[in-house]
PDB file of N, CA and C in Angstrom:
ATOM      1  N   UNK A   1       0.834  -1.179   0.000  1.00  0.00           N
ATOM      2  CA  UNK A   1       0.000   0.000   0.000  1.00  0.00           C
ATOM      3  C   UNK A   1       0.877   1.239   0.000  1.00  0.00           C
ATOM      4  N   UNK A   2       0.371   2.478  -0.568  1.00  0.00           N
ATOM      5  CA  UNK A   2       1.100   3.535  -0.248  1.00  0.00           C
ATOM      6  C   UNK A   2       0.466   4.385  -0.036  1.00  0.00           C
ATOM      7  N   UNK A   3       0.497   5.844   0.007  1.00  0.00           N
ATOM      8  CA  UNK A   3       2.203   6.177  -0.502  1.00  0.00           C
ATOM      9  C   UNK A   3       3.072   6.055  -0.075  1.00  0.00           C
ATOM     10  N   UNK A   4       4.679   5.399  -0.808  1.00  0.00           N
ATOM     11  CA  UNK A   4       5.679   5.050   0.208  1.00  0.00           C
ATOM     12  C   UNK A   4       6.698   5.948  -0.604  1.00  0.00           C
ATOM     13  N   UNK A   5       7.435   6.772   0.186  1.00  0.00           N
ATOM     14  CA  UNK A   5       8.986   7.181  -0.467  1.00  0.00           C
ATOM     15  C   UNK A   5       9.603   6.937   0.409  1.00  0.00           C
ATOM     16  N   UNK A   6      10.846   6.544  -0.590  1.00  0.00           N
ATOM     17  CA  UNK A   6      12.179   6.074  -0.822  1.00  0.00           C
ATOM     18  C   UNK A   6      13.343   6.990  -0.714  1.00  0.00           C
ATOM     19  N   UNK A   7      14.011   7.725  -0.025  1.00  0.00           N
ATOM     20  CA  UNK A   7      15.060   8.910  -0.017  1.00  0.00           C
ATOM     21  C   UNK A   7      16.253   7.791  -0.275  1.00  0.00           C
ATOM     22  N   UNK A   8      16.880   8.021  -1.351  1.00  0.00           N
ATOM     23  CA  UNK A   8      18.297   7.344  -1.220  1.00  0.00           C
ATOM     24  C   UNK A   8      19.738   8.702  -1.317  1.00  0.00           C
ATOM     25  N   UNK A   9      20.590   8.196  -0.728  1.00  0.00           N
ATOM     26  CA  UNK A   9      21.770   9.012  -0.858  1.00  0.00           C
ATOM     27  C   UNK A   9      22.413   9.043  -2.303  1.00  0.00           C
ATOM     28  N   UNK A  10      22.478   7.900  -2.710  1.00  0.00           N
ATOM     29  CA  UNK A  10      23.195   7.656  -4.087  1.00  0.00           C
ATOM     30  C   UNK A  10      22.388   7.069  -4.914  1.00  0.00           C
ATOM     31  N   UNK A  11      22.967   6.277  -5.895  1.00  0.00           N
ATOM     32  CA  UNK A  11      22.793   5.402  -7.426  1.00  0.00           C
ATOM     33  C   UNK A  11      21.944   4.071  -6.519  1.00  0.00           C
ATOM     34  N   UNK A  12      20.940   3.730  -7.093  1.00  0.00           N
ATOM     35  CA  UNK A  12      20.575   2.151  -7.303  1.00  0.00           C
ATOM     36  C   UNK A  12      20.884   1.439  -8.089  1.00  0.00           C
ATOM     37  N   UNK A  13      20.560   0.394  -8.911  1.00  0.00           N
ATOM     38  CA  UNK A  13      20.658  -0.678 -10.089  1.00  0.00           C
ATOM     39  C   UNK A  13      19.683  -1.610  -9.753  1.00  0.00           C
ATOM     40  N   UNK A  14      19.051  -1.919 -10.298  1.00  0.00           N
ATOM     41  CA  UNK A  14      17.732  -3.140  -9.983  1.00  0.00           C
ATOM     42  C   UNK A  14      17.961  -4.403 -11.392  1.00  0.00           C
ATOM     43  N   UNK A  15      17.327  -5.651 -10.775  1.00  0.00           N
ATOM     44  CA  UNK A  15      17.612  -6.805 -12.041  1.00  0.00           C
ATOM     45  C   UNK A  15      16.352  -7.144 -11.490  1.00  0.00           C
ATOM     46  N   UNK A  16      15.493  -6.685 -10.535  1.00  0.00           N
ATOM     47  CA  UNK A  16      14.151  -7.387 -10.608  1.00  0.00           C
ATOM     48  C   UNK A  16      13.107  -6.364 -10.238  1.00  0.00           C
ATOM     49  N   UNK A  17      11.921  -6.551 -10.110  1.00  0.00           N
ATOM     50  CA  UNK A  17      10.720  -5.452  -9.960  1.00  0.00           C
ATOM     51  C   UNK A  17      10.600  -4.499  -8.871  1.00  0.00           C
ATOM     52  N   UNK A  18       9.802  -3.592  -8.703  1.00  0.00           N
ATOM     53  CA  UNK A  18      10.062  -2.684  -8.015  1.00  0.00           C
ATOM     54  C   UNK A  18       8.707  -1.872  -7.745  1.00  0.00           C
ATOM     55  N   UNK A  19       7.540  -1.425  -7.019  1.00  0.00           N
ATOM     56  CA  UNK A  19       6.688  -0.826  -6.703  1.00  0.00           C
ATOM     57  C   UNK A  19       5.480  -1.864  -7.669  1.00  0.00           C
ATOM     58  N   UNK A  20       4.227  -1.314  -7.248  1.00  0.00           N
ATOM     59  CA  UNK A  20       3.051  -2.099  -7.917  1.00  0.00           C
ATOM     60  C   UNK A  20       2.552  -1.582  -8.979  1.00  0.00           C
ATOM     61  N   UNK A  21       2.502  -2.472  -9.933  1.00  0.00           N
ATOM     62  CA  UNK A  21       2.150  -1.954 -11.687  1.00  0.00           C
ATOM     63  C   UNK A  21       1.251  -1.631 -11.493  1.00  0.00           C
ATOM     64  N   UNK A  22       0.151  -1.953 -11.096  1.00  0.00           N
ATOM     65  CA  UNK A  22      -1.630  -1.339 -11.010  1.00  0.00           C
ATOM     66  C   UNK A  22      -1.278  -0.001 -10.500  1.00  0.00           C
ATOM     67  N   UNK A  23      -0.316   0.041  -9.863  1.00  0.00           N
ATOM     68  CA  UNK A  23      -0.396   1.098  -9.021  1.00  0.00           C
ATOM     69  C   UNK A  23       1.094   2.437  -8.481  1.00  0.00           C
ATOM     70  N   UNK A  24       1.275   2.555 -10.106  1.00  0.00           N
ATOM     71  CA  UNK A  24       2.854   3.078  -9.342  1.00  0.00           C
ATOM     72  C   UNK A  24       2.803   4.645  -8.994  1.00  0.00           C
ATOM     73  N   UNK A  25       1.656   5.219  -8.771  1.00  0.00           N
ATOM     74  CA  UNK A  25       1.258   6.377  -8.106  1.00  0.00           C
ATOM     75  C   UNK A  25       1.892   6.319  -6.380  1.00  0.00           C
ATOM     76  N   UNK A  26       1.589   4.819  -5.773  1.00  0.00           N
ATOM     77  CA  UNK A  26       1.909   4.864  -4.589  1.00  0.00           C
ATOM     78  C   UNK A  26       3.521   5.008  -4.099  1.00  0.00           C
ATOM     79  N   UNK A  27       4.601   4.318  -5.211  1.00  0.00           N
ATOM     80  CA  UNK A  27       5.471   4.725  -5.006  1.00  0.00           C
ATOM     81  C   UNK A  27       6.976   6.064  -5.569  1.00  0.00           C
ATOM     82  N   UNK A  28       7.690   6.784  -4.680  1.00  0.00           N
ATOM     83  CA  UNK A  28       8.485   7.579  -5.368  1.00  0.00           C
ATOM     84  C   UNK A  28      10.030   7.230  -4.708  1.00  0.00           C
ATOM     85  N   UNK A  29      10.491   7.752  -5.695  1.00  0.00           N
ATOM     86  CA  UNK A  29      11.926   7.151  -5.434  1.00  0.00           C
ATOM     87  C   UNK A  29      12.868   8.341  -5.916  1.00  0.00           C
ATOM     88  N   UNK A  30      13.812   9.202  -4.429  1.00  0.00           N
ATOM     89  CA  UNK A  30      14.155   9.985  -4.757  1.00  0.00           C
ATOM     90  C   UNK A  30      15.488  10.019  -4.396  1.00  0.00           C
ATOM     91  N   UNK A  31      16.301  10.565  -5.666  1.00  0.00           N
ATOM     92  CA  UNK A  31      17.745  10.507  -5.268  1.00  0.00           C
ATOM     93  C   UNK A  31      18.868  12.107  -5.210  1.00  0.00           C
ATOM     94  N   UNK A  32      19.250  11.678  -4.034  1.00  0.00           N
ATOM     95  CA  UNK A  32      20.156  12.860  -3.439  1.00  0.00           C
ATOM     96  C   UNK A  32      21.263  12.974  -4.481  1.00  0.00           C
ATOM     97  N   UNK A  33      21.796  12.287  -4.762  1.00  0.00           N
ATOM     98  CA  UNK A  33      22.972  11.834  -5.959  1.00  0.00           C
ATOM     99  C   UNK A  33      22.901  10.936  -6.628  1.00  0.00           C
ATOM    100  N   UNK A  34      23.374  10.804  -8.162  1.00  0.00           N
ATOM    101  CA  UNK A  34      23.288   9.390  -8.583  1.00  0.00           C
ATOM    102  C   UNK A  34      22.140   9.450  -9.397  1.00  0.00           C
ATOM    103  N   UNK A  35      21.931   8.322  -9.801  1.00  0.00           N
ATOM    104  CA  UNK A  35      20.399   8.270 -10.762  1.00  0.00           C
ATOM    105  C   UNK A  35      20.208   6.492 -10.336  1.00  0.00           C
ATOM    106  N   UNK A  36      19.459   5.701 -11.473  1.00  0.00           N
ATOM    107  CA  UNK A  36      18.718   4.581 -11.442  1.00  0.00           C
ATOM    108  C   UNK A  36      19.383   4.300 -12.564  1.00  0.00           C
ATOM    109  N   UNK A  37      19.889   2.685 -12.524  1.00  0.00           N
ATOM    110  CA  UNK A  37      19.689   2.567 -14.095  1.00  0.00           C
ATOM    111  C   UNK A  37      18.659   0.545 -13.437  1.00  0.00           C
ATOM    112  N   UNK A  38      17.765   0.690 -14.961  1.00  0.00           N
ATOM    113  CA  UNK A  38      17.090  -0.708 -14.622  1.00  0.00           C
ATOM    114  C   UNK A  38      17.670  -1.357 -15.759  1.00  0.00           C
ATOM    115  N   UNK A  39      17.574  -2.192 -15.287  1.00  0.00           N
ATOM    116  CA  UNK A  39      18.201  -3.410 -16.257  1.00  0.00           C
ATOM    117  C   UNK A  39      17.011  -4.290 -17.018  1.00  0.00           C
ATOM    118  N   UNK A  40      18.090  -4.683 -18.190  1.00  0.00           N
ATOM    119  CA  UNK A  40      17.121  -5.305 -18.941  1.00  0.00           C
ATOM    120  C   UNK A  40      16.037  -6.761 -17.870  1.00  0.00           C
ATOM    121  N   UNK A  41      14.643  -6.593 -18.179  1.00  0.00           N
ATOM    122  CA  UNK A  41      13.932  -7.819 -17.795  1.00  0.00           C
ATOM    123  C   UNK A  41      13.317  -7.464 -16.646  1.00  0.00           C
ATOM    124  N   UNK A  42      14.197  -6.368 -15.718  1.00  0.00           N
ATOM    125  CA  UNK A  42      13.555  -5.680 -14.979  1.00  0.00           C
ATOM    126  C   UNK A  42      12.193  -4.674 -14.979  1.00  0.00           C
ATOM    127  N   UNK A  43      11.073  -4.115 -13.677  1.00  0.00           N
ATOM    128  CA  UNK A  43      11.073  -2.932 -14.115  1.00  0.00           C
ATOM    129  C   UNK A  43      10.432  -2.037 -13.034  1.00  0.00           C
ATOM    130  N   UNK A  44      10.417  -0.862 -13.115  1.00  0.00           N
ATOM    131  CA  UNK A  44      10.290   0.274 -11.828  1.00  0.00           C
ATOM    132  C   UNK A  44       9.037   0.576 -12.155  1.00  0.00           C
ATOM    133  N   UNK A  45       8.246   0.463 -10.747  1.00  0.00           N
ATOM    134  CA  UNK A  45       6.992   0.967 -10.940  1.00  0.00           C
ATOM    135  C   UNK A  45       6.551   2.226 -10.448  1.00  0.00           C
ATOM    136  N   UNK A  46       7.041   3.775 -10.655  1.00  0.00           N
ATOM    137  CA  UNK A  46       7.195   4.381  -9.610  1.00  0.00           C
ATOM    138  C   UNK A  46       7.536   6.001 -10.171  1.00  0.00           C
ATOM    139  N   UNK A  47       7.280   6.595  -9.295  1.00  0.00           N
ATOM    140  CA  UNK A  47       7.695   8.131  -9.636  1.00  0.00           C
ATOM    141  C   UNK A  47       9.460   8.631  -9.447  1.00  0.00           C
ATOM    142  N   UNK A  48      10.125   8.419 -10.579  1.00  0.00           N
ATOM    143  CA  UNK A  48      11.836   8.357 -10.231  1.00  0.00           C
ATOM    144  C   UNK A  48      12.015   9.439  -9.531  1.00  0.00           C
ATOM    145  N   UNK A  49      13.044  10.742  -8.738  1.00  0.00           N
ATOM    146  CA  UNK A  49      13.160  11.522  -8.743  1.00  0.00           C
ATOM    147  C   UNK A  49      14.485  11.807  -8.727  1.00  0.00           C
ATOM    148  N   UNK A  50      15.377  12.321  -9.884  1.00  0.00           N
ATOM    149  CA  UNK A  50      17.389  12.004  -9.534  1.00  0.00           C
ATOM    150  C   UNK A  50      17.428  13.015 -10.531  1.00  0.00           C
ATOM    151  N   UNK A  51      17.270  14.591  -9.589  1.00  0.00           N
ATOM    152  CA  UNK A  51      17.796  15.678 -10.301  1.00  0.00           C
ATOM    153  C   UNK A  51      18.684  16.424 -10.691  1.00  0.00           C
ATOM    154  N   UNK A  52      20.016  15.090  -9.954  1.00  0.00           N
ATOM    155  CA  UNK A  52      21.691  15.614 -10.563  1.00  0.00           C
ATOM    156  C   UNK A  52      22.104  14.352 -11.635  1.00  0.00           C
ATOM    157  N   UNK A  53      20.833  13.033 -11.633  1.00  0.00           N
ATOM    158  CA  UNK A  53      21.743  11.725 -11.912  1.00  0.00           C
ATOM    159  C   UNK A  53      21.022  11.991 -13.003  1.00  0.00           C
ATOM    160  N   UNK A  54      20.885  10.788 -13.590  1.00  0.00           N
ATOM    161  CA  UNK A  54      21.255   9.756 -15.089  1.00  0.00           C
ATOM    162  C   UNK A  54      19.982   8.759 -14.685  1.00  0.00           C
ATOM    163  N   UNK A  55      18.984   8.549 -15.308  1.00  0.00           N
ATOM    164  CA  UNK A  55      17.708   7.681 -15.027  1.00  0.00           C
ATOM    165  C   UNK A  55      18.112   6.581 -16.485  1.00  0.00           C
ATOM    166  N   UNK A  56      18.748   5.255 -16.637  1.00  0.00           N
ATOM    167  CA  UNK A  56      19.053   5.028 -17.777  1.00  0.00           C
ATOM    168  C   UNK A  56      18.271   3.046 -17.840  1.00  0.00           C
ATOM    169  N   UNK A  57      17.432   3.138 -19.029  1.00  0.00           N
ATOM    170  CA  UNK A  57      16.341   2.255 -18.531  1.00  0.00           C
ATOM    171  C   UNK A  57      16.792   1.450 -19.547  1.00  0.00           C
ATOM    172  N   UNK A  58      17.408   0.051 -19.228  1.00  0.00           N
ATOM    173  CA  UNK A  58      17.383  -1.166 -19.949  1.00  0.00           C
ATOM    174  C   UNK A  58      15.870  -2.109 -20.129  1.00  0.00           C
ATOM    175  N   UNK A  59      15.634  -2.104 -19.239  1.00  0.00           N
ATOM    176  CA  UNK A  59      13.902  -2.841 -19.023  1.00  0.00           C
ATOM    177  C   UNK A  59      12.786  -1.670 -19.182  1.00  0.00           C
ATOM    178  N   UNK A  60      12.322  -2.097 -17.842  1.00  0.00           N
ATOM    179  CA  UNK A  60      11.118  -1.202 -17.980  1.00  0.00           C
ATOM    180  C   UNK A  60      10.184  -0.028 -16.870  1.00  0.00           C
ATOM    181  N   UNK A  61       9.822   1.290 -17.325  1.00  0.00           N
ATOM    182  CA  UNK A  61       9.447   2.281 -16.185  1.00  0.00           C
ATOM    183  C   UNK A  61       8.191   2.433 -16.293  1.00  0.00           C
ATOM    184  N   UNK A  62       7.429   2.138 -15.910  1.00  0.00           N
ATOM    185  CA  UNK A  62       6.007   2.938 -15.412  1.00  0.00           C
ATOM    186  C   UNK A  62       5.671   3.877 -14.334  1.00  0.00           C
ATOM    187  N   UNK A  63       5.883   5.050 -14.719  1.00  0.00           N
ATOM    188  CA  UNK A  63       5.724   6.228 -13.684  1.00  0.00           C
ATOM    189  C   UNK A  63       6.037   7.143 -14.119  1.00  0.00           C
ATOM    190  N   UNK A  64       6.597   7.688 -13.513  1.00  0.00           N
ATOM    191  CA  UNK A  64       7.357   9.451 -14.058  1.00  0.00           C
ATOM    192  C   UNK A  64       8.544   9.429 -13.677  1.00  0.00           C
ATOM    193  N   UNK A  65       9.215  10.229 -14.518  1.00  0.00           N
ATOM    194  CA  UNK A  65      10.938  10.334 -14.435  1.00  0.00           C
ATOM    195  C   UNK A  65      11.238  11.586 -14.670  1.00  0.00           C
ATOM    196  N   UNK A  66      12.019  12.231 -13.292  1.00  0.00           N
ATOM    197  CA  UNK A  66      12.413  13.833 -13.371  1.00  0.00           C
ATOM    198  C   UNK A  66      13.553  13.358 -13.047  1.00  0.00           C
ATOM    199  N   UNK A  67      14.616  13.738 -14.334  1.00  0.00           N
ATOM    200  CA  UNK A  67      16.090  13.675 -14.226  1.00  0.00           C
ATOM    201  C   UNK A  67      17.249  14.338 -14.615  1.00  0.00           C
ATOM    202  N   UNK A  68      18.351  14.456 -14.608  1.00  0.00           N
ATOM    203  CA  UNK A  68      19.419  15.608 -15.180  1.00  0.00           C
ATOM    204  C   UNK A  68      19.345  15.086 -16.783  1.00  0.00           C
ATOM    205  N   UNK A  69      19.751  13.244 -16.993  1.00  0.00           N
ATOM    206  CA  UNK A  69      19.677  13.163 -17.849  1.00  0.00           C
ATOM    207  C   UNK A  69      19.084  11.027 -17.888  1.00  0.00           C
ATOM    208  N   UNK A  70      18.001  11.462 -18.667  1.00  0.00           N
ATOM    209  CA  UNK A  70      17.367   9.955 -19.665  1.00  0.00           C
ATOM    210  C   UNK A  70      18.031   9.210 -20.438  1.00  0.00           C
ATOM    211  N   UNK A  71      18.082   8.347 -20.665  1.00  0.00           N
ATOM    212  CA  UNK A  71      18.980   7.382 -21.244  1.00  0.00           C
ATOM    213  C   UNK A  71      18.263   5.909 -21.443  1.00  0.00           C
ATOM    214  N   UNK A  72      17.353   5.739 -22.664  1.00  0.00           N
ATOM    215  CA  UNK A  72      16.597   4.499 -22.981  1.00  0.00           C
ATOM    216  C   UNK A  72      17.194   3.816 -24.247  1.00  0.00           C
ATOM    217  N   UNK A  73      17.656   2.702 -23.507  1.00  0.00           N
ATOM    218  CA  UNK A  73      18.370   1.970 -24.623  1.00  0.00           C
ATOM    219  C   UNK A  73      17.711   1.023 -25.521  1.00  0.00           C
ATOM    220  N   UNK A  74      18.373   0.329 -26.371  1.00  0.00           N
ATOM    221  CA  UNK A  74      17.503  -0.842 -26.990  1.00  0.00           C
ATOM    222  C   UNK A  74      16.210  -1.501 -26.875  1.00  0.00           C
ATOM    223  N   UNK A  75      15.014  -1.578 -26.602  1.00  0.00           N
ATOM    224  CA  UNK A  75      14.080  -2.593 -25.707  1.00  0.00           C
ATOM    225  C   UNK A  75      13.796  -2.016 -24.882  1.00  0.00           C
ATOM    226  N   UNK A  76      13.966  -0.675 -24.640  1.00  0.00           N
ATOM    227  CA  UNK A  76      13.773  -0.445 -23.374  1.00  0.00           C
ATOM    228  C   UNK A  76      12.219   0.244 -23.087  1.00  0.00           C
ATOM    229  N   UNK A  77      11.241   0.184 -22.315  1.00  0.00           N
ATOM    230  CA  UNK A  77      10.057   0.893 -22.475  1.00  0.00           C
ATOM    231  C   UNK A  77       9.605   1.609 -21.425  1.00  0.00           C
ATOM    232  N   UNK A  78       9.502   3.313 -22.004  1.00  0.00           N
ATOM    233  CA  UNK A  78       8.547   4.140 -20.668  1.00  0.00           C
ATOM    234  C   UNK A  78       7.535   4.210 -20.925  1.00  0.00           C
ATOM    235  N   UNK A  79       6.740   4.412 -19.692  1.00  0.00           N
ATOM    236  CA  UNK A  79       5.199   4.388 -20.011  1.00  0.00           C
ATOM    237  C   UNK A  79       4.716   5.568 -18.852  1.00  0.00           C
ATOM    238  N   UNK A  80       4.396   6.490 -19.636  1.00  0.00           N
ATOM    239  CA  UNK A  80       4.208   7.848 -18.471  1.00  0.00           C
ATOM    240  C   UNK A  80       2.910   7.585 -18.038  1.00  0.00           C
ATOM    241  N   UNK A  81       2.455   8.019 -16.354  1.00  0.00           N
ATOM    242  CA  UNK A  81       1.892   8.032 -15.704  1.00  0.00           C
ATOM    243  C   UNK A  81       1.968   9.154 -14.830  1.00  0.00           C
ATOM    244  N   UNK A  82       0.816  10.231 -15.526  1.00  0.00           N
ATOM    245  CA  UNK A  82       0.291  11.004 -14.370  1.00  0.00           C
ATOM    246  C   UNK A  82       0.259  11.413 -12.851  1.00  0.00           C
TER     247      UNK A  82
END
């Protein structure tokens, strides 16, 4: 259930899922430094927030992404959410 945030100091990396697809309003994920990158097969369900980092999506984002800089590679899929 949420809403839940996430304050991190730095960078994450994920290889498996992350907040609820029905529902990625409930979660945000905000970074002091650093950015996210998801990996392929993975995917973030969630409101990113990494306004000095690098948000760089091998898999997959459902939510919103406020970042210095985006980076969607090959396969990779966003899906914006309000």
């Amino acid at each position: 259930m949420g809403p839940v945030v996430i304050n991190l100091g730095s960078g994450l990396a994920t290889n498996g899922t992350i907040g609820s697809a029905s529902h990625p309003q409930w979660l945000t994920l905000n970074f002091a430094s650093g950015g996210l990158t998801v990996n392929g097969g993975a995917s973030v369900h969630a409101a990113v927030l990494a306004p000095t980092g690098t948000v760089m999506v091998n898999g997959n984002v459902n939510g919103s992404v406020a970042a210095d800089r985006l980076i969607l590679n090959g396969g990779a899929v966003l899906v914006a959410v309000p």
